[in-house]
C-alpha atoms as a PDB file:
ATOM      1  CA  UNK A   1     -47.602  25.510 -25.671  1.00  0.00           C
ATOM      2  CA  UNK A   2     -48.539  21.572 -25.643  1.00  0.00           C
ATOM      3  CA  UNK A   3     -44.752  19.973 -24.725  1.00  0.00           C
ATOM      4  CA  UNK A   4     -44.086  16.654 -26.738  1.00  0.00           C
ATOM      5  CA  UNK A   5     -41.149  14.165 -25.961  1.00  0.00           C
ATOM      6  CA  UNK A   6     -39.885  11.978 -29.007  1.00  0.00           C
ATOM      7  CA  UNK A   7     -39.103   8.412 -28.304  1.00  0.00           C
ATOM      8  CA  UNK A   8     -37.853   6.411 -31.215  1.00  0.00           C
ATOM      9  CA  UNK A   9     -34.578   4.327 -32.073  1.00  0.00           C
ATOM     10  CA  UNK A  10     -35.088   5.749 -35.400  1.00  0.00           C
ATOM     11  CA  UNK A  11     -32.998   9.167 -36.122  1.00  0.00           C
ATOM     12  CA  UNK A  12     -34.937   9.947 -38.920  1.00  0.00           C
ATOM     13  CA  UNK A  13     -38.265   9.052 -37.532  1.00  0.00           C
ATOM     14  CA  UNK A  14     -37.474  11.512 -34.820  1.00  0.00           C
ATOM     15  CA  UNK A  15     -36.588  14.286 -37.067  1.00  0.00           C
ATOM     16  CA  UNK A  16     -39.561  13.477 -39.306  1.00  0.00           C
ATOM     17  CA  UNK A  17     -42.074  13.486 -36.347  1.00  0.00           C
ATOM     18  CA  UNK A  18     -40.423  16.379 -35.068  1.00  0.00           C
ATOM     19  CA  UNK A  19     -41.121  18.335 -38.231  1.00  0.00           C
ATOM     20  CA  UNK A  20     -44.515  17.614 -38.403  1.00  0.00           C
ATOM     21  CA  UNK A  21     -45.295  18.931 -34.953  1.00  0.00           C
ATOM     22  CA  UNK A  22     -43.337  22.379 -36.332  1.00  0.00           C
ATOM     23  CA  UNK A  23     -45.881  22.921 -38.368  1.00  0.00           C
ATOM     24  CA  UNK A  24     -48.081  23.683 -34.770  1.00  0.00           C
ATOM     25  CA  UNK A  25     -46.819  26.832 -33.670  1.00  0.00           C
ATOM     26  CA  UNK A  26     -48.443  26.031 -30.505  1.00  0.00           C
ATOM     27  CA  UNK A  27     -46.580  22.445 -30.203  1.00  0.00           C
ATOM     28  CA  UNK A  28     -43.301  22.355 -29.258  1.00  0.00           C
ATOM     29  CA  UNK A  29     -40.604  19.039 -29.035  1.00  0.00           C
ATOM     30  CA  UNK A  30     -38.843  19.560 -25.242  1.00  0.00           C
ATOM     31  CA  UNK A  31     -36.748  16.429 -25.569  1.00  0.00           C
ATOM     32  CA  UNK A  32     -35.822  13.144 -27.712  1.00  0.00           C
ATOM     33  CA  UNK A  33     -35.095   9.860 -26.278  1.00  0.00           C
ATOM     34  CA  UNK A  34     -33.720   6.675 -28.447  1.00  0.00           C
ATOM     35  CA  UNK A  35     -34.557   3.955 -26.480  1.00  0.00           C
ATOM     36  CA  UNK A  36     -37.149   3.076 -23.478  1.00  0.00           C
ATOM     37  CA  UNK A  37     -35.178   3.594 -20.931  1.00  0.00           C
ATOM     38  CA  UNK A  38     -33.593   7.781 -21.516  1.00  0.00           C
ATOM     39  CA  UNK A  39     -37.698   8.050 -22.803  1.00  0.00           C
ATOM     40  CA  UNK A  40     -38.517   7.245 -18.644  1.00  0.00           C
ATOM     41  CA  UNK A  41     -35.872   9.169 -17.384  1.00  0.00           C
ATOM     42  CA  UNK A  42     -35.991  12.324 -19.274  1.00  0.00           C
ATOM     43  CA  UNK A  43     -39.836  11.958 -19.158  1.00  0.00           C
ATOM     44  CA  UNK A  44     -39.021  12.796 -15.079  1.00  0.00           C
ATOM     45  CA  UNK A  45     -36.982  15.931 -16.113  1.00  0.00           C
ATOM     46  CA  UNK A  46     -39.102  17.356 -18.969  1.00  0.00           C
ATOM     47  CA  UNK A  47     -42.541  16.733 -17.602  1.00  0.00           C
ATOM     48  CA  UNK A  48     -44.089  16.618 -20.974  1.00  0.00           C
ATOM     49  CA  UNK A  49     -47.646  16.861 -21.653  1.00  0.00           C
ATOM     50  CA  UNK A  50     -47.698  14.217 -24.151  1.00  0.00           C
ATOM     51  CA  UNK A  51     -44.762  11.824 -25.200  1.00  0.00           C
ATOM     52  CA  UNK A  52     -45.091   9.955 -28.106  1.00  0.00           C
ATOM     53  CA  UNK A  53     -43.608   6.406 -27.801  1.00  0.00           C
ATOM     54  CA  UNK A  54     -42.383   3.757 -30.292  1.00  0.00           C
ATOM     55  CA  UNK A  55     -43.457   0.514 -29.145  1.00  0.00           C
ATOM     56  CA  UNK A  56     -40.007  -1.760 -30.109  1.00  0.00           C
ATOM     57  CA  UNK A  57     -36.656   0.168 -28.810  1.00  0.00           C
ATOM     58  CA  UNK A  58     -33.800  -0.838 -26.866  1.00  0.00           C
ATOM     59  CA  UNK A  59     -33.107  -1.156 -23.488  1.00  0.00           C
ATOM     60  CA  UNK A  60     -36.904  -0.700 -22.639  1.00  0.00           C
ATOM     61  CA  UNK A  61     -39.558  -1.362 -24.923  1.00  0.00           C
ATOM     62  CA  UNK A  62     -42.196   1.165 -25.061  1.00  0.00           C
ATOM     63  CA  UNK A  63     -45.014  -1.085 -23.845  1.00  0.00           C
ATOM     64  CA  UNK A  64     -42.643  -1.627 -20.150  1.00  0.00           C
ATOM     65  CA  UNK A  65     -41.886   2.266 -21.129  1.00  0.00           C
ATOM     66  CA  UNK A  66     -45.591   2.928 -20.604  1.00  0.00           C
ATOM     67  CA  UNK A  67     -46.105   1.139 -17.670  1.00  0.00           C
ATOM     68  CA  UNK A  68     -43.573   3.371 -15.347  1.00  0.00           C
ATOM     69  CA  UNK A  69     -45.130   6.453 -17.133  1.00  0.00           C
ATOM     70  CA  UNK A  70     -48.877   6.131 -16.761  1.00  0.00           C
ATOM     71  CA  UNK A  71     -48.861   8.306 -13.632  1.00  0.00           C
ATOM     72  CA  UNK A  72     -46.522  10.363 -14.831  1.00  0.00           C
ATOM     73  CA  UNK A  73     -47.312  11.992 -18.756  1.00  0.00           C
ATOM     74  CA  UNK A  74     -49.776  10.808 -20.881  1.00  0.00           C
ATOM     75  CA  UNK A  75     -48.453   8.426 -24.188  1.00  0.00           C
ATOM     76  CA  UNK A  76     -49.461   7.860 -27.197  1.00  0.00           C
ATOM     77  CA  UNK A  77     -47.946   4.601 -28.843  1.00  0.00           C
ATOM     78  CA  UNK A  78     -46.675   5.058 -32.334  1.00  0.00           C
ATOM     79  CA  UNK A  79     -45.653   1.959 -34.357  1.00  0.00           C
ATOM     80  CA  UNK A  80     -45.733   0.668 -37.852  1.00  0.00           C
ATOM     81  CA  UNK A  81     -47.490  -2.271 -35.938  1.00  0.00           C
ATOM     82  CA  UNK A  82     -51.065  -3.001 -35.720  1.00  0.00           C
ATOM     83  CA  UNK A  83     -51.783  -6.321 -34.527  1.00  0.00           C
ATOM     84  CA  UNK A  84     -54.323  -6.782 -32.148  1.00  0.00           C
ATOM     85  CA  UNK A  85     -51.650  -7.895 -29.346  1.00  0.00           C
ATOM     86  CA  UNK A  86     -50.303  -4.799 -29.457  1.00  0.00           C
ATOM     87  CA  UNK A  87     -53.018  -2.929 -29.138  1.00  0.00           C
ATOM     88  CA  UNK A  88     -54.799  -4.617 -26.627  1.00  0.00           C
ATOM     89  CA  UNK A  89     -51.469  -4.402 -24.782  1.00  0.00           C
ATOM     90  CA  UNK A  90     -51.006  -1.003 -25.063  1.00  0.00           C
ATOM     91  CA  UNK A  91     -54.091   0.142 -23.693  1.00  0.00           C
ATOM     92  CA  UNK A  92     -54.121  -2.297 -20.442  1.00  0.00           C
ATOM     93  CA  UNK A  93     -50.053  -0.745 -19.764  1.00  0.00           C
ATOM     94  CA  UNK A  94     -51.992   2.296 -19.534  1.00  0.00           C
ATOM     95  CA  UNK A  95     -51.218   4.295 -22.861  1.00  0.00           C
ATOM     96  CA  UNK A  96     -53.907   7.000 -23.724  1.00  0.00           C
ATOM     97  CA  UNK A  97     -53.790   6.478 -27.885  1.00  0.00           C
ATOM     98  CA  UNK A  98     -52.069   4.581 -30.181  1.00  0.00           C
ATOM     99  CA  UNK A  99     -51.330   5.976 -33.724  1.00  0.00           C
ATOM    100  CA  UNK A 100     -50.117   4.210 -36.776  1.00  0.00           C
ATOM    101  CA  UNK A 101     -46.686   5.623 -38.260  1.00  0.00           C
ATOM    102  CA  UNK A 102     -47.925   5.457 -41.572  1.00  0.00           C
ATOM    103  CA  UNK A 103     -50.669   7.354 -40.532  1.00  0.00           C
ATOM    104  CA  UNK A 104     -51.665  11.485 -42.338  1.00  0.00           C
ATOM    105  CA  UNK A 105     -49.455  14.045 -40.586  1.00  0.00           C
ATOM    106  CA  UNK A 106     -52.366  15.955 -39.966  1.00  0.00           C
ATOM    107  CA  UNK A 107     -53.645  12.821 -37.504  1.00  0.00           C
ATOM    108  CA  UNK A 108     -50.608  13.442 -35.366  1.00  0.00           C
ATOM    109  CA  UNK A 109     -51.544  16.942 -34.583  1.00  0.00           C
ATOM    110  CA  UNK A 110     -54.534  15.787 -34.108  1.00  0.00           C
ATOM    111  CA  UNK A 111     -53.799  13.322 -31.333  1.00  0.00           C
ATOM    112  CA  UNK A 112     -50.737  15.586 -29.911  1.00  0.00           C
ATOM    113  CA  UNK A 113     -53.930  18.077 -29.088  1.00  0.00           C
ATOM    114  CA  UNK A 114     -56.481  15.329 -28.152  1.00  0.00           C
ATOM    115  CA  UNK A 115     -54.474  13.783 -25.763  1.00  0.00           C
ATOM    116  CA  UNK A 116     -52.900  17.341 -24.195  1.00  0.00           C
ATOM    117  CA  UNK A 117     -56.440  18.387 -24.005  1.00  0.00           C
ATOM    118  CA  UNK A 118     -56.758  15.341 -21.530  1.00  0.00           C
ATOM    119  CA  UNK A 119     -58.973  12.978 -24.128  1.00  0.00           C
ATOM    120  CA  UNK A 120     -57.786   9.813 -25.787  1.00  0.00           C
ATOM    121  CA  UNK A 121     -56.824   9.116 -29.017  1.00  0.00           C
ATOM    122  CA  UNK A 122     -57.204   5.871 -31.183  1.00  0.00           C
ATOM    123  CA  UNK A 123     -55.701   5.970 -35.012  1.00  0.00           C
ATOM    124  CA  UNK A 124     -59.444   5.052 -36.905  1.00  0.00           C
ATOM    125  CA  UNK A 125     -57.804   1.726 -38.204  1.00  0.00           C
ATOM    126  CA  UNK A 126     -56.992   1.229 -34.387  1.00  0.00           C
ATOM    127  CA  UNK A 127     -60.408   2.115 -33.273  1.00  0.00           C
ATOM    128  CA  UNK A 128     -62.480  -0.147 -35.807  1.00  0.00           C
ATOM    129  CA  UNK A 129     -60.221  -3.015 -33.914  1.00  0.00           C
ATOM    130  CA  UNK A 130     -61.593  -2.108 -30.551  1.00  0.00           C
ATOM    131  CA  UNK A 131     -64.946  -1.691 -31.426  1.00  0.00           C
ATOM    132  CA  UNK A 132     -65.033  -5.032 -33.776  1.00  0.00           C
ATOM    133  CA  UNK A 133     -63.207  -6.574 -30.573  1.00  0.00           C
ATOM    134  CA  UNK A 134     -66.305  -5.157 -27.956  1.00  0.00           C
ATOM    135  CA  UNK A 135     -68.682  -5.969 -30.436  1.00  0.00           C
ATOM    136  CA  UNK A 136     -67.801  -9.786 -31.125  1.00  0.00           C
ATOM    137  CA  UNK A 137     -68.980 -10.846 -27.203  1.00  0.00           C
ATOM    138  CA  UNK A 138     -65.041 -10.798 -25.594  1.00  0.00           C
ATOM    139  CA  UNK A 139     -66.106  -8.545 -23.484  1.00  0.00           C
ATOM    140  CA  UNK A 140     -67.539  -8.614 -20.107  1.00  0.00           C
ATOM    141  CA  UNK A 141     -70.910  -6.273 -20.407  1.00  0.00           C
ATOM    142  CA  UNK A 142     -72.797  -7.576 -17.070  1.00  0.00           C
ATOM    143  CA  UNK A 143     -69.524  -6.855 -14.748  1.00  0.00           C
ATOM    144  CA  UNK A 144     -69.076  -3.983 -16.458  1.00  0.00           C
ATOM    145  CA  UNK A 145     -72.321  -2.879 -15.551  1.00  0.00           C
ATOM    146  CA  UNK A 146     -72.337  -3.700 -11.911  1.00  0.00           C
ATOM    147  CA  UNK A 147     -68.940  -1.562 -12.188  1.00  0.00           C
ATOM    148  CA  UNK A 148     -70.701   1.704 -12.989  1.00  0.00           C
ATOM    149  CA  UNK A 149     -73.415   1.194 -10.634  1.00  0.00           C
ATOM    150  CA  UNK A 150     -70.938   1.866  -7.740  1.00  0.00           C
ATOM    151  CA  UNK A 151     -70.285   5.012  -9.242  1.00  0.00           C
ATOM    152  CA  UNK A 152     -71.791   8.526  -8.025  1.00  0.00           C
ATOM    153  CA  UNK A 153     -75.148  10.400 -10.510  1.00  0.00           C
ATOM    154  CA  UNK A 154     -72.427  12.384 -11.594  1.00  0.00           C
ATOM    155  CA  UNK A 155     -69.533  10.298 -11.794  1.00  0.00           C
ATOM    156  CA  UNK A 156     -72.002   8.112 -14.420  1.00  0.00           C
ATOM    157  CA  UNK A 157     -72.607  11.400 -16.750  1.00  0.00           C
ATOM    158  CA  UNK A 158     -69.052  12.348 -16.581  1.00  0.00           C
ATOM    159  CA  UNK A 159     -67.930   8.465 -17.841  1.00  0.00           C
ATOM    160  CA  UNK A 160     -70.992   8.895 -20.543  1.00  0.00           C
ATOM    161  CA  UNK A 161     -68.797  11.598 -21.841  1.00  0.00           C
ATOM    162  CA  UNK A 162     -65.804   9.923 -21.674  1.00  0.00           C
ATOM    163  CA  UNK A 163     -67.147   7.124 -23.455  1.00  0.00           C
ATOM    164  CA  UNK A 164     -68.202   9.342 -26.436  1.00  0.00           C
ATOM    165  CA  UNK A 165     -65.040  10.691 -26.469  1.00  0.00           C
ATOM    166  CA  UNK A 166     -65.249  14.216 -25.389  1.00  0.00           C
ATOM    167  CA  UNK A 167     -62.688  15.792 -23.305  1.00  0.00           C
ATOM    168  CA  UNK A 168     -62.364  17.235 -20.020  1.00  0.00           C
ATOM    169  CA  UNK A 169     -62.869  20.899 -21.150  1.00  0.00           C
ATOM    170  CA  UNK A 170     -65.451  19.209 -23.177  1.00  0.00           C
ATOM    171  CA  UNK A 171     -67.333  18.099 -20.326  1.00  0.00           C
ATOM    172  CA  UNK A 172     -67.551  20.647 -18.272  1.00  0.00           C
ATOM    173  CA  UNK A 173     -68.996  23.063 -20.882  1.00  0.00           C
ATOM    174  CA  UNK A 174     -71.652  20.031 -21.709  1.00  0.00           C
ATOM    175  CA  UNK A 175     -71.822  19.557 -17.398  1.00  0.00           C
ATOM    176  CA  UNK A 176     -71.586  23.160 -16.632  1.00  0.00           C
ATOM    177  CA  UNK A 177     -69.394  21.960 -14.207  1.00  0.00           C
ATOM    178  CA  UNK A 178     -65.506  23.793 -14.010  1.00  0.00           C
ATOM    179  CA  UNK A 179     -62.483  21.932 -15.830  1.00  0.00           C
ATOM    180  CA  UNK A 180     -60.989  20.823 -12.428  1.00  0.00           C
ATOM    181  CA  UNK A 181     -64.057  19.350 -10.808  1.00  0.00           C
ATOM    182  CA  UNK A 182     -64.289  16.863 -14.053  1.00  0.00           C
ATOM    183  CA  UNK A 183     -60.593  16.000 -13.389  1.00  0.00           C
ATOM    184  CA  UNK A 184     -61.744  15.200  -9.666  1.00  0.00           C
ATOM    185  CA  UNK A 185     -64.710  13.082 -11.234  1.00  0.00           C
ATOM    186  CA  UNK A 186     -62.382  11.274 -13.697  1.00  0.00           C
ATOM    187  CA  UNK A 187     -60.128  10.423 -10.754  1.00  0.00           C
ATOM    188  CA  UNK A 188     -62.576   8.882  -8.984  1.00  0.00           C
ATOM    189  CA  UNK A 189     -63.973   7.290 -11.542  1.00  0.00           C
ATOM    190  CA  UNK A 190     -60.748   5.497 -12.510  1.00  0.00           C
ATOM    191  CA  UNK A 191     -60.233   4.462  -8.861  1.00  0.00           C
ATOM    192  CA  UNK A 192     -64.330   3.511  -8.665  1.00  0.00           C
ATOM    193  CA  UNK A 193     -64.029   1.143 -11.808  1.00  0.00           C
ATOM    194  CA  UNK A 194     -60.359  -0.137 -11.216  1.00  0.00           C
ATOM    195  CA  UNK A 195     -58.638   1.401 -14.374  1.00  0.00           C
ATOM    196  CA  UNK A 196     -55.493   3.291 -15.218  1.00  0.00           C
ATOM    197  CA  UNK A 197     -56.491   5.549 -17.301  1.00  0.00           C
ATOM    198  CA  UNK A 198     -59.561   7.177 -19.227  1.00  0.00           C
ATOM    199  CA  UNK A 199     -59.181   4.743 -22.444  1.00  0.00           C
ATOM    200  CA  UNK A 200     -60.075   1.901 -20.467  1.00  0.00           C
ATOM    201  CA  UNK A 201     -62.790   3.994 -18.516  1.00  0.00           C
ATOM    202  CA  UNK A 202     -64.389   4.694 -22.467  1.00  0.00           C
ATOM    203  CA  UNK A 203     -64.464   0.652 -23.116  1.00  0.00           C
ATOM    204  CA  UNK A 204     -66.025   0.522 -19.942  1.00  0.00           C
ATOM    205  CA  UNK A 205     -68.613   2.984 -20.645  1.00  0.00           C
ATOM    206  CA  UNK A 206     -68.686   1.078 -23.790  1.00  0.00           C
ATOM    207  CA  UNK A 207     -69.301  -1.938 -22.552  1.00  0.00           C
ATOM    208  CA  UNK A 208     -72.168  -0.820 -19.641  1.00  0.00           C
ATOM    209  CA  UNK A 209     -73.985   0.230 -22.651  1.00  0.00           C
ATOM    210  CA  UNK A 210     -73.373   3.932 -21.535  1.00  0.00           C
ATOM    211  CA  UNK A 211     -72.860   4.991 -25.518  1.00  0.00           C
ATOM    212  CA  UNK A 212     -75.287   3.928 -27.223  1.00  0.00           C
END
């Protein structure tokens, strides 16, 4: 079973996302949390393998939310919002997708599983922002490059992966390499490249060129 915590000020949002991810019968909702703050601290108890976070709630908004939690569960970040502040904001707290709430049902199923699976998900309205964003020259190619030099053969054809989006089980079948020795490889490529987590390893990638 893939275990999903609810965070949203929103009673009805809650009950509405929590009736989508019914219709998984291998998804189940382990806890609900209205504001930042019980999301964090029942996040600790519940150990969920994917919490889906609203980004403006009380107490704690989801974006300070996300910063305690990145070593803890993965996130997703679910607003009605899409600016680019937000997004860009997301992803450097550490969040490993961010899906619009006006979104198909069917696309949060699909990131609940992405994201358990230990890949990251991007809404496709979210993702054309990145990619217009690393396309339009903000981004920093040549450090990026010297970045993944440091890296090991292998960590490099592991973050390839990454970068095309492919998750850990993924990788190993593609590596022939076993599921836990790509999580060892991810870790140290996240420590090698100075990133919190495997969203900002794929701009990375990305951005070295590693992609195309």
């Amino acid at each position: 079973m893939i275990r999903v915590l609810l965070a949203d000020d929103e009673a009805m949002i809650r009950a509405g996302l929590a009736a989508v991810l019914a219709t998984d019968p291998e998804i189940t909702v382990v806890a609900e949390a209205a504001d930042g703050r019980a999301a964090v601290e029942l996040t600790h108890a519940h150990q969920p393998d994917v919490v889906l976070m609203d980004i403006r709630m009380p107490r704690l908004d989801g974006l300070a939310a996300v910063r305690e939690l990145r070593d803890v569960a993965p996130v997703v970040m679910l607003t009605t919002f899409d600016e680019d502040e937000y997004v860009a904001r997301a992803l450097e707290d550490g969040a490993s997708g961010f899906l619009l709430k006006a979104a198909d049902p069917r696309e949060l199923l699909i990131a609940v599983r992405a994201v358990a699976d230990g890949a990251a998900y991007l809404s496709p309205r979210v993702a054309r922002r990145v990619l217009a964003g690393l396309r339009s020259g903000l981004t920093r190619p040549a450090a990026a490059k010297r970045k993944v030099e440091a890296l090991t053969p292998r960590e490099r054809d592991v973050l390839a992966l990454v970068g095309q989006g492919l998750s850990n089980q993924e990788i190993a079948v593609h590596l022939h390499l076993a599921e836990g020795t790509v999580k060892a490889h991810l870790s140290a490529i996240l420590r090698g490249l100075g990133v919190q987590n495997r969203v900002q390893a794929a701009i990375t990638a990305y951005e070295a060129g590693m992609t195309e």
